[in-house]
Protein backbone atom coordinates (compact mmCIF):
# COMPACT_ATOMS: atom_id res chain seq x y z
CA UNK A 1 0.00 0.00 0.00
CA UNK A 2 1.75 3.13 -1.00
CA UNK A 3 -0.25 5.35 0.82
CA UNK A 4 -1.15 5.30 4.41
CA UNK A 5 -4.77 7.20 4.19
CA UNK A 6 -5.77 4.07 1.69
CA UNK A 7 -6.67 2.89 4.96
CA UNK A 8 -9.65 4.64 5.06
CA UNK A 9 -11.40 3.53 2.07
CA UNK A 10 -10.39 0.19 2.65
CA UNK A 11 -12.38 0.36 6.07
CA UNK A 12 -14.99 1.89 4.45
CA UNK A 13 -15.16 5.14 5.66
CA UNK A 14 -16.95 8.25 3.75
CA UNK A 15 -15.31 10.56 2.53
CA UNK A 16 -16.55 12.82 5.09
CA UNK A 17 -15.88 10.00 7.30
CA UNK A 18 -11.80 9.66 6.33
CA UNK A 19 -11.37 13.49 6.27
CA UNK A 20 -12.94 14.39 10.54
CA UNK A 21 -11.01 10.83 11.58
CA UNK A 22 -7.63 12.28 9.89
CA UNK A 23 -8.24 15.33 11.11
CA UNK A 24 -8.76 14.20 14.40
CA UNK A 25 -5.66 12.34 14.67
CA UNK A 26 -3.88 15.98 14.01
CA UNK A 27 -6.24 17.66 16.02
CA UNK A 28 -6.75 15.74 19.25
CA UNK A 29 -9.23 16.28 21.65
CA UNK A 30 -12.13 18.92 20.29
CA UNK A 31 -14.85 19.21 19.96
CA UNK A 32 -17.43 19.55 16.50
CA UNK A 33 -17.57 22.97 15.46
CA UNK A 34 -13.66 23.42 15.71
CA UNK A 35 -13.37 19.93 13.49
CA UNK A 36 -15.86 21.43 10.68
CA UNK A 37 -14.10 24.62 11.32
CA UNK A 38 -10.34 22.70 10.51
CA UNK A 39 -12.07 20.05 8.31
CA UNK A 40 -14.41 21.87 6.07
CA UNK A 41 -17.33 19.25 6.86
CA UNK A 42 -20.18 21.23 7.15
CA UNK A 43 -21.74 21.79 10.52
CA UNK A 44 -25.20 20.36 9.75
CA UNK A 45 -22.75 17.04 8.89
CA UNK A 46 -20.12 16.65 11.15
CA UNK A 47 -22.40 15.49 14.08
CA UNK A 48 -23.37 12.14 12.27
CA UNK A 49 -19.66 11.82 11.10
CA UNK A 50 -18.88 11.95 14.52
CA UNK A 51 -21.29 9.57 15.61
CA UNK A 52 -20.60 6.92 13.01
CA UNK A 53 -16.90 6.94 14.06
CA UNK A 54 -17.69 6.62 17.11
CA UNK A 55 -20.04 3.72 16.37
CA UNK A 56 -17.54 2.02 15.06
CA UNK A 57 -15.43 2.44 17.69
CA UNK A 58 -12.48 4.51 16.05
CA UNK A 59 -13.20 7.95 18.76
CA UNK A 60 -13.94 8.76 21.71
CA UNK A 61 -16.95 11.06 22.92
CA UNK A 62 -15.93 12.94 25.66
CA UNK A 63 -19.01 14.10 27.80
CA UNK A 64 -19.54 17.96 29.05
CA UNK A 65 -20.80 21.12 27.37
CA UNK A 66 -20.02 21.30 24.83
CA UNK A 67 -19.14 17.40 23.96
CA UNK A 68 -15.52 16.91 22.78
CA UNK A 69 -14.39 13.68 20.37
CA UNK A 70 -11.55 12.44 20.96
CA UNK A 71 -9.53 9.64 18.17
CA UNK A 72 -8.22 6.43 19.35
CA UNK A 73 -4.64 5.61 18.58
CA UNK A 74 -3.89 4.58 14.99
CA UNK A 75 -2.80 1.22 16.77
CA UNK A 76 -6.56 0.62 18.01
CA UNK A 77 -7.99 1.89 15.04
CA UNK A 78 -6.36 -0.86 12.80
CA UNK A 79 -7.33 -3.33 15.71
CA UNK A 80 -10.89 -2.25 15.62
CA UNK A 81 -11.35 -2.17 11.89
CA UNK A 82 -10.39 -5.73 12.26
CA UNK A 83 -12.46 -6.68 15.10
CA UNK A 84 -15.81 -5.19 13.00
CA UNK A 85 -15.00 -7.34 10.08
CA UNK A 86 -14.97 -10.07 12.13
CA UNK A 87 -18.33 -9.47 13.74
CA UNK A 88 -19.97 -8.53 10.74
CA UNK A 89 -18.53 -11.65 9.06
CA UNK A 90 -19.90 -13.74 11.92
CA UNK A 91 -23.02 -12.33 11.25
CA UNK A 92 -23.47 -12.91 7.66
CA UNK A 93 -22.31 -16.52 8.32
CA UNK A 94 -24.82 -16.26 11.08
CA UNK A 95 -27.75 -14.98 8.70
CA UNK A 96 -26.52 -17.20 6.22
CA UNK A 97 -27.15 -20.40 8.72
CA UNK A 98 -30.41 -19.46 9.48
CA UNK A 99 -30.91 -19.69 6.03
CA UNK A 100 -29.71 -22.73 4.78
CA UNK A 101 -32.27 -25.14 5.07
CA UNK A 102 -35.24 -23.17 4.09
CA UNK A 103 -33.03 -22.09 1.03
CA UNK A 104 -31.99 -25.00 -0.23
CA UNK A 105 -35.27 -26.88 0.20
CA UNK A 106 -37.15 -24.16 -2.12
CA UNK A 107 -34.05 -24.14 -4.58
CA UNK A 108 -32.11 -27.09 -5.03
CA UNK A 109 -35.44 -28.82 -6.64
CA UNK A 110 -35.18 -26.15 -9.45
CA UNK A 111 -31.34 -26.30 -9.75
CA UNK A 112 -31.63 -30.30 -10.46
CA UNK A 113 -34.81 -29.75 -12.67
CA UNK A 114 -33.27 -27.39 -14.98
CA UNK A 115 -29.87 -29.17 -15.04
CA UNK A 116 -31.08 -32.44 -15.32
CA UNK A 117 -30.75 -32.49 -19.06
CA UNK A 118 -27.15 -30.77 -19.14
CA UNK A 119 -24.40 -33.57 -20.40
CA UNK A 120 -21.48 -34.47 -19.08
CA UNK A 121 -19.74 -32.71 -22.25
CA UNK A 122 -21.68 -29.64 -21.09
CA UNK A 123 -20.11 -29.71 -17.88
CA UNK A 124 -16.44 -30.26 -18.94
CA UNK A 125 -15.84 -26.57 -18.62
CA UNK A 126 -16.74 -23.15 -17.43
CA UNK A 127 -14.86 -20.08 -18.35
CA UNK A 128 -13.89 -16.40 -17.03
CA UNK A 129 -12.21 -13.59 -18.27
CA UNK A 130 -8.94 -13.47 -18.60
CA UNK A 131 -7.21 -10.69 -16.64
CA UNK A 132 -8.17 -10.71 -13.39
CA UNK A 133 -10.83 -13.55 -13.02
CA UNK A 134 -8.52 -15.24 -14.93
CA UNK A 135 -5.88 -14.70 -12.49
CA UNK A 136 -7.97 -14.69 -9.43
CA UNK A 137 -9.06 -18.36 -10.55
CA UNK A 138 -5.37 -19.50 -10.87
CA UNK A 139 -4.39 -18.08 -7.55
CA UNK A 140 -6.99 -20.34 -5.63
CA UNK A 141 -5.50 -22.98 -8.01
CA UNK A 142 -2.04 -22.56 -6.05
CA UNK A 143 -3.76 -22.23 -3.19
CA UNK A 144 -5.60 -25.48 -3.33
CA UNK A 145 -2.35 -27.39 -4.59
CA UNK A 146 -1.98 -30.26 -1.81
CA UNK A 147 1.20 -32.32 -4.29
CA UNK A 148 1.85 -31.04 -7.60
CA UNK A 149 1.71 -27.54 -9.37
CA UNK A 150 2.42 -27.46 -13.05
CA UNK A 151 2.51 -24.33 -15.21
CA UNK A 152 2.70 -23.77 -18.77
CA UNK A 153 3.15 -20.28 -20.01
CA UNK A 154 5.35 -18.06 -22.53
CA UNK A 155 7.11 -15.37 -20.65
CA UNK A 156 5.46 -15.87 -17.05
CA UNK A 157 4.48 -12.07 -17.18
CA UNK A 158 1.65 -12.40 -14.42
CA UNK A 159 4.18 -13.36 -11.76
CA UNK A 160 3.29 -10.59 -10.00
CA UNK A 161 -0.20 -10.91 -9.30
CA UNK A 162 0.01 -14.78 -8.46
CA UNK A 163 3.27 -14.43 -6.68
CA UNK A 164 2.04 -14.36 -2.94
CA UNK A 165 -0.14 -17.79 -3.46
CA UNK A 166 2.82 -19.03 -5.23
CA UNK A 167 5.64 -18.71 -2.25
CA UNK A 168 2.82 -20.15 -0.50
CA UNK A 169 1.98 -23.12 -2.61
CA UNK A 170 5.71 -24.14 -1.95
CA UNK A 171 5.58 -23.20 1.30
CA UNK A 172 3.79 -26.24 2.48
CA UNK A 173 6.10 -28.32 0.00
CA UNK A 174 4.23 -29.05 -3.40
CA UNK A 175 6.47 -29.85 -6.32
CA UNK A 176 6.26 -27.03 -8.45
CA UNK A 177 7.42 -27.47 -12.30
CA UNK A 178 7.42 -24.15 -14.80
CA UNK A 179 7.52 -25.13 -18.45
CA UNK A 180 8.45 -21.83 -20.63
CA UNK A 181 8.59 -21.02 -24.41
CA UNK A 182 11.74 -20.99 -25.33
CA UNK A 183 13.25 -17.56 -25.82
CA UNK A 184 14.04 -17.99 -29.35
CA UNK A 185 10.42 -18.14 -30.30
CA UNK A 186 9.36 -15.46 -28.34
CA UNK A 187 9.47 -11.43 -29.29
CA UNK A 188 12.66 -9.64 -28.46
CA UNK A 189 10.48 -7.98 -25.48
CA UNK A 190 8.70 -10.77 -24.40
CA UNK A 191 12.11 -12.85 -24.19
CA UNK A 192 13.39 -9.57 -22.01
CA UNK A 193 10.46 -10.18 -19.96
CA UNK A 194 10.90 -13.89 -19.57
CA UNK A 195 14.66 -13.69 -18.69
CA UNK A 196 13.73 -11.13 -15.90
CA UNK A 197 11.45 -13.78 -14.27
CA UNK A 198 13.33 -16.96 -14.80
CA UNK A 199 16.14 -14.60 -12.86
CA UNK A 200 13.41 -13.93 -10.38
CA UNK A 201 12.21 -17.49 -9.85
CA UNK A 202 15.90 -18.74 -9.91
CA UNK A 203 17.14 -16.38 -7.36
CA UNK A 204 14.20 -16.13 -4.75
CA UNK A 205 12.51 -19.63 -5.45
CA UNK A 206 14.99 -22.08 -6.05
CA UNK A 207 12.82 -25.23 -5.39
CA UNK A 208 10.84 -24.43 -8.73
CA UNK A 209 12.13 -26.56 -11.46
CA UNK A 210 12.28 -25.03 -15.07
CA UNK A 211 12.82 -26.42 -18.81
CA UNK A 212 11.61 -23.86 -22.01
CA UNK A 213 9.75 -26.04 -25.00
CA UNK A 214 11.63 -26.32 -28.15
CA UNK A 215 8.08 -26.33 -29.79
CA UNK A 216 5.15 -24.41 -29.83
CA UNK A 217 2.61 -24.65 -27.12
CA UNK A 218 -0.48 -24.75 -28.56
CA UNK A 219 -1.93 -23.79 -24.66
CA UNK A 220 -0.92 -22.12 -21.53
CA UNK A 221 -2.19 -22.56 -18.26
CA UNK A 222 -2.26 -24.50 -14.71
CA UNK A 223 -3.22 -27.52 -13.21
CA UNK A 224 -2.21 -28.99 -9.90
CA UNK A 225 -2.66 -32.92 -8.22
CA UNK A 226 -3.49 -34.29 -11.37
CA UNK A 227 -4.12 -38.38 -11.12
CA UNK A 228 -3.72 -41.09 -13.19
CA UNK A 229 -6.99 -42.54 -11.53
CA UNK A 230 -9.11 -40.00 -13.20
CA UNK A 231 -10.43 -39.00 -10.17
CA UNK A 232 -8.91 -35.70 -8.66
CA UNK A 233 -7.21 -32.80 -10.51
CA UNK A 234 -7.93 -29.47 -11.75
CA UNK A 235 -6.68 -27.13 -14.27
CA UNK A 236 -7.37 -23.61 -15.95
CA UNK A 237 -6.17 -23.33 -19.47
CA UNK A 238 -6.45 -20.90 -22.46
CA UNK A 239 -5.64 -21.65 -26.04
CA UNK A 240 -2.82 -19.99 -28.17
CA UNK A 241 -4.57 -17.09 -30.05
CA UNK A 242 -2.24 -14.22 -30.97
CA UNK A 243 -4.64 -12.72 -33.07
CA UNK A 244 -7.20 -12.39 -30.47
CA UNK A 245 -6.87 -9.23 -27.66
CA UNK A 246 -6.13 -10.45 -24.26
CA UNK A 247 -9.18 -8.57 -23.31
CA UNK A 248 -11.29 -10.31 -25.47
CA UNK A 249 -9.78 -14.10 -24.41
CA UNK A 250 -11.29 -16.69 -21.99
CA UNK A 251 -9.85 -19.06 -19.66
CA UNK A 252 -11.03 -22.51 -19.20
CA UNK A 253 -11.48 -24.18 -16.27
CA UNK A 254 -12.34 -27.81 -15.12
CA UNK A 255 -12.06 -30.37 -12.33
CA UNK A 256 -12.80 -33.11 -14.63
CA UNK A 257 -10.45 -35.98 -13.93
CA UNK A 258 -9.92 -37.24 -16.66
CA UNK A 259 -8.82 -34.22 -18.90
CA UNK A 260 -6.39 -33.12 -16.25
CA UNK A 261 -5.16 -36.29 -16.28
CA UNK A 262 -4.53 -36.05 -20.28
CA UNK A 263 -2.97 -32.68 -19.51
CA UNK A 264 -0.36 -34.43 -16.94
CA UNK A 265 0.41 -36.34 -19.81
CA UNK A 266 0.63 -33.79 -22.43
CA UNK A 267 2.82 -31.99 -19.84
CA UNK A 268 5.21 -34.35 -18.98
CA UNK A 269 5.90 -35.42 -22.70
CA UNK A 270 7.13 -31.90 -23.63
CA UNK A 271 9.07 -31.75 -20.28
CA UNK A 272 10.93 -34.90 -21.03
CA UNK A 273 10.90 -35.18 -24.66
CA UNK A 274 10.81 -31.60 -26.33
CA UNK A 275 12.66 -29.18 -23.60
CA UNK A 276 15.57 -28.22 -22.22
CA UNK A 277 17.54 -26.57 -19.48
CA UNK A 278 17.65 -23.08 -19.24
CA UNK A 279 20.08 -21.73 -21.51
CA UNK A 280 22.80 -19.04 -20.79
C-alpha cells in the first residue's frame, strides 16, 4: 500500500468520514464545530460523522458542554477495523445459517430440474475472463495445490499478481514445475520479460524446477494434483490465439479428472521429450 490514508477507504469510511477521523488524529481532543471549522465538513454534517466513528469504535466522545471527540490511537484503530470485520462476518455466516435449510429446500429442486438435461460434455468446462478472473481463478489454483503444481506459459508475465499464493503453494512443499517457451520463439520484449522472471524465480525460489519447450505450445495454463486414476485434478487453461486481444480471451477451467489427467500427460511429454535446461 503506497499510501497510508488508503486505509480509510479500505475500512470503508466516507469521505466525510476519512477526512474528521484524519483530522482528528492531528487535532486531538475537540470538539465539532472546531473539526468542521479545521475540516471543512459542514456543521449540519459533522455530528453524524462523529457519531458513526464513534459507532464504530475509532473515537472517543468525551461528555460535558459542549461534547468533545476524541480519536483512538492509529494502533486501536487498525485493531478495531479488524475486530468489526470479524463481527460482521460472523453475522453474515450467522444470517446465512439461518438460512440454509429453508433455502436450499425451495431451490435445489429447481437447480436439479433445470440441469437435469445438461451432459457431461456440457459440464467439462466453465470459463472467465482473462485478466483478473482469470488470475484470481489460478491463484486459488495454487492455493488449493496439496502435491503437484504445473505451469505452462510463454514469458510468465503475471508473476506478479500470483506471486504471494505461489511462495505459499511451496511453502507447504508441493512440487512445483514451470515449463516456458523458449526464448528464441518469443518477441525480443517478451524474451526480455521472460529472462527477468526466470532470474526472479531462480534467485528467490529455487525449489521451482524449469525447462523452455523447443516447440510451440499450442496452450498455456495450470493444473495442480493431477491423477492417473481420473479422479482428482484441476486445471485452468487458455488456447494460443495471438490474433485475439487479451481482453477479449477466456480461460477454461475444469475439475474433470480425466482431462487433467490427459494434460499431466501432455505436460510431462514436452518436459521430457521436447525441452531443455535453461540456456545461458
Amino acid at each position: 500500500m503506497s499510501d497510508p490514508a488508503d486505509v480509510f477507504d479500505l475500512v470503508g469510511l466516507t469521505e466525510y468520514e476519512a477526512t474528521a477521523l484524519e483530522q482528528l488524529l492531528s487535532l486531538g481532543r475537540t470538539t465539532a464545530p472546531n473539526l468542521a471549522e479545521a475540516s471543512g465538513i459542514p456543521k449540519a454534517r459533522v455530528y453524524g460523522v462523529l457519531e458513526s466513528l464513534s459507532d464504530r469504535g475509532f473515537i472517543k466522545v468525551i461528555p460535558g458542554r459542549p461534547k468533545e471527540y476524541q480519536p483512538k490511537s492509529p494502533s486501536d484503530i487498525l485493531d478495531r477495523a479488524v475486530e468489526n470485520r470479524r463481527q460482521s462476518y460472523e453475522s453474515f455466516a450467522a444470517d446465512m445459517d439461518s438460512y440454509r435449510d429453508a433455502f436450499l429446500a425451495e431451490y435445489e429442486p429447481r437447480f436439479e430440474r433445470a440441469n437435469e438435461d445438461i451432459s457431461p460434455t456440457a459440464e467439462l468446462f466453465h470459463v472467465v475472463d482473462v485478466g483478473e478472473p482469470s488470475e484470481r481463478e489460478t491463484r486459488r489454483l495454487y492455493d488449493d495445490a496439496d502435491e503437484t503444481l504445473r505451469v505452462i506459459t510463454n514469458s510468465f508475465a503475471y508473476l506478479d499478481n500470483v506471486e504471494r499464493a505461489l511462495a505459499e503453494t511451496l511453502d507447504r512443499g508441493v512440487e512445483v514445475n514451470v515449463l516456458f517457451l523458449h526464448p528464441d520463439a518469443l518477441p525480443p520484449k517478451k524474451a526480455a520479460v521472460q529472462a527477468d522472471i526466470v532470474d526472479r524465480l531462480t534467485a528467490e525460489y529455487p525449489a521451482i524446477d524449469l525447462r523452455f519447450s523447443t516447440e510451440k505450445l499450442p496452450w498455456r495454463g495450470t493444473l495442480v494434483d493431477p491423477s492417473m486414476d481420473y479422479d482428482s485434478g484441476e486445471a485452468i487453461l487458455l488456447v494460443e490465439e495471438p490474433d485475439v486481444p487479451n481482453h477479449m480471451r477466456q480461460a477454461a477451467i475444469t475439475d474433470n479428472g480425466s482431462f487433467v489427467a490427459g494434460m499431466k500427460r501432455y505436460f510431462d511429454l514436452v518436459w521430457e521429450y521436447e525441452s531443455v535446461q535453461r540456456s545461458n
